[in-house]
Protein backbone atom coordinates (compact mmCIF):
# COMPACT_ATOMS: atom_id res chain seq x y z
CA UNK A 1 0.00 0.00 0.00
CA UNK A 2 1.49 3.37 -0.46
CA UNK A 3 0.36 7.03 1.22
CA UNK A 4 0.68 10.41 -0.07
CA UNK A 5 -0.51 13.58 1.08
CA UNK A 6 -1.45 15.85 -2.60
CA UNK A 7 -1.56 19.40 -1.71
CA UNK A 8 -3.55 22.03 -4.11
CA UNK A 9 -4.13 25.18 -4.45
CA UNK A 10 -5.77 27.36 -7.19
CA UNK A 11 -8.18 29.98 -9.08
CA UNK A 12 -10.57 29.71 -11.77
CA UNK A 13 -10.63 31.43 -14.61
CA UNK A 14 -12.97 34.10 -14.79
CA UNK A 15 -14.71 31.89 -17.95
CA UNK A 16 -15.21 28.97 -15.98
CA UNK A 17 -17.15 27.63 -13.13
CA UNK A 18 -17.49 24.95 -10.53
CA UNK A 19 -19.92 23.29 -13.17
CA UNK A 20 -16.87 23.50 -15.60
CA UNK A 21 -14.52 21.59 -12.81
CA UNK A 22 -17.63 18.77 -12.26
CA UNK A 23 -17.98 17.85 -15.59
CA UNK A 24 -13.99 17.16 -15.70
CA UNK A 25 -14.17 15.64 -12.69
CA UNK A 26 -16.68 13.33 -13.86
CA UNK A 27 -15.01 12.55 -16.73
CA UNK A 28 -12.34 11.12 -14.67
CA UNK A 29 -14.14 9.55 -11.90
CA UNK A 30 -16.27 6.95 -14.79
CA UNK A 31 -12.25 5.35 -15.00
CA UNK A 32 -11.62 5.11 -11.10
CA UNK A 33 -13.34 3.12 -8.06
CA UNK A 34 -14.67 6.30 -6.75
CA UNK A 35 -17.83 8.31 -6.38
CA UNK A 36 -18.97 12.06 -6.55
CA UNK A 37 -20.99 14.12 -4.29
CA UNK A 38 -21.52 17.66 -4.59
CA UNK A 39 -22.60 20.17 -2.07
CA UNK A 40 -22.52 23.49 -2.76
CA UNK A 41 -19.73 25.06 -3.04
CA UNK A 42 -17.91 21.61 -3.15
CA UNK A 43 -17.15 18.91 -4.92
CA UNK A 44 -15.90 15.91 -3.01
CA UNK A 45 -14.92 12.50 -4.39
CA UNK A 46 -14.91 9.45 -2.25
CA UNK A 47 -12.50 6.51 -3.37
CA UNK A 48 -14.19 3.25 -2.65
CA UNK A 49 -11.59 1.17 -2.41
CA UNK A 50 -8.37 1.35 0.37
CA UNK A 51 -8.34 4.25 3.12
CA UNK A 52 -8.24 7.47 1.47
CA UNK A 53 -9.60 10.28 2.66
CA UNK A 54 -11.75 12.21 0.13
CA UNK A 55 -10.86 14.63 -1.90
CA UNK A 56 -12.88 18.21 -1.55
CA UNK A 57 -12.65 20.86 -4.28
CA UNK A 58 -14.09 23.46 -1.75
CA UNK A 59 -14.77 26.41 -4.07
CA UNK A 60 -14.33 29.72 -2.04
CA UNK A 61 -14.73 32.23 -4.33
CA UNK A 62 -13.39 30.58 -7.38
CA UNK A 63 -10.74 28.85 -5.05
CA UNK A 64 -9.54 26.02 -3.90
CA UNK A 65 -7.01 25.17 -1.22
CA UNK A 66 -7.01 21.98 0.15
CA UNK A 67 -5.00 18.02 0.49
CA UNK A 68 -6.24 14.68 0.35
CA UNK A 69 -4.79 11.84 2.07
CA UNK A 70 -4.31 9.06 -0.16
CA UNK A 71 -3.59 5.96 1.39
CA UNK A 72 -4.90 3.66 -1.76
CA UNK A 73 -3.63 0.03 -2.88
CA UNK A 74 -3.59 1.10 -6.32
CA UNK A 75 -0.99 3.14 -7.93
CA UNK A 76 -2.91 3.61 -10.90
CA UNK A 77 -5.61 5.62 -8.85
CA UNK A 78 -3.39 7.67 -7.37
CA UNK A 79 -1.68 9.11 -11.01
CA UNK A 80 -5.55 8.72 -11.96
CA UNK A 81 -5.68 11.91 -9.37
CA UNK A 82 -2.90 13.22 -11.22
CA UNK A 83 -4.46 12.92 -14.65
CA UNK A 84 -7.26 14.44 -13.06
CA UNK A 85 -5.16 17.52 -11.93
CA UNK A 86 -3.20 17.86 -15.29
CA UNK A 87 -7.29 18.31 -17.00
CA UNK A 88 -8.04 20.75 -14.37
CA UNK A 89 -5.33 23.14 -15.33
CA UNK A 90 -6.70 24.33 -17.95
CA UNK A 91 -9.29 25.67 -16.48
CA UNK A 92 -7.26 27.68 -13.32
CA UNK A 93 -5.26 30.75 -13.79
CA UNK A 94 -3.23 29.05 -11.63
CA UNK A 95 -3.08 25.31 -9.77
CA UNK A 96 -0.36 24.45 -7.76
CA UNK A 97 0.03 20.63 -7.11
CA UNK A 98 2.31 19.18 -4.23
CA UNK A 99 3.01 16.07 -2.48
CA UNK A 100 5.07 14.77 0.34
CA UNK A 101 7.07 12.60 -2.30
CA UNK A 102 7.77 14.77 -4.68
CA UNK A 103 5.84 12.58 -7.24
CA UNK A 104 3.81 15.28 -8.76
CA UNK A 105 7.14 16.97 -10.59
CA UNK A 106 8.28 13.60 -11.97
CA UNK A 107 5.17 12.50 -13.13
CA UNK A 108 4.33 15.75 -15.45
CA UNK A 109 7.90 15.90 -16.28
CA UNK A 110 7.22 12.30 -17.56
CA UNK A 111 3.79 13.06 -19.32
CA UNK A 112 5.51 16.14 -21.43
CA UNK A 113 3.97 18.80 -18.76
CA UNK A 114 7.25 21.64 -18.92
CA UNK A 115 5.48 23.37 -16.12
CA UNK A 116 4.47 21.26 -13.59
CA UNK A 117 3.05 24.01 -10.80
């Protein structure tokens, strides 16, 4: 089993809304073992499988700060978080991505992502 702790942080774009971020997030959660639930002004998904704690898109004012605590038995949900992160970009003036194994740099670097923050 492996644990990380992702950190983000970001704006949206003035053109885009927490509707834009759900229907990206959606698109991603149809290829993991995990769920969606909204509340407004969040968007949390709940993995299904291991002990990971949720992750929450809490939208203050166009914003989000926040970590999730991934403690899954599959690597391939975990990067599936990344994936997830590298189609939110887009839509943020800015996103900053983190983790407590430095995983999030390597991985972009090794999907063609030059700027990885």
């Amino acid at each position: 089993m492996m644990s990380c702790t992702i950190f983000y942080k970001g704006a949206l774009k003035e053109k885009y809304s927490q509707l834009d971020v759900l229907h990206v997030v959606t698109q991603h959660v149809r290829h993991m073992n995990a769920e969606i639930t909204q509340s407004d002004p969040s968007i949390i998904i709940h993995f299904l499988h291991g002990k990971s704690e949720p992750l929450v898109l809490d939208f203050k004012s166009k914003s989000v700060d926040g970590f999730c605590k991934w403690n899954g038995e599959s690597p391939e949900e975990f990067y599936g978080i990344f994936d997830l992160f590298l189609d939110l970009k887009p839509l943020f003036r800015s996103l900053r991505i983190e983790d407590d194994g430095g995983l999030w740099h390597e991985y972009t670097l090794q999907k063609g992502h030059a700027k990885s923050n």
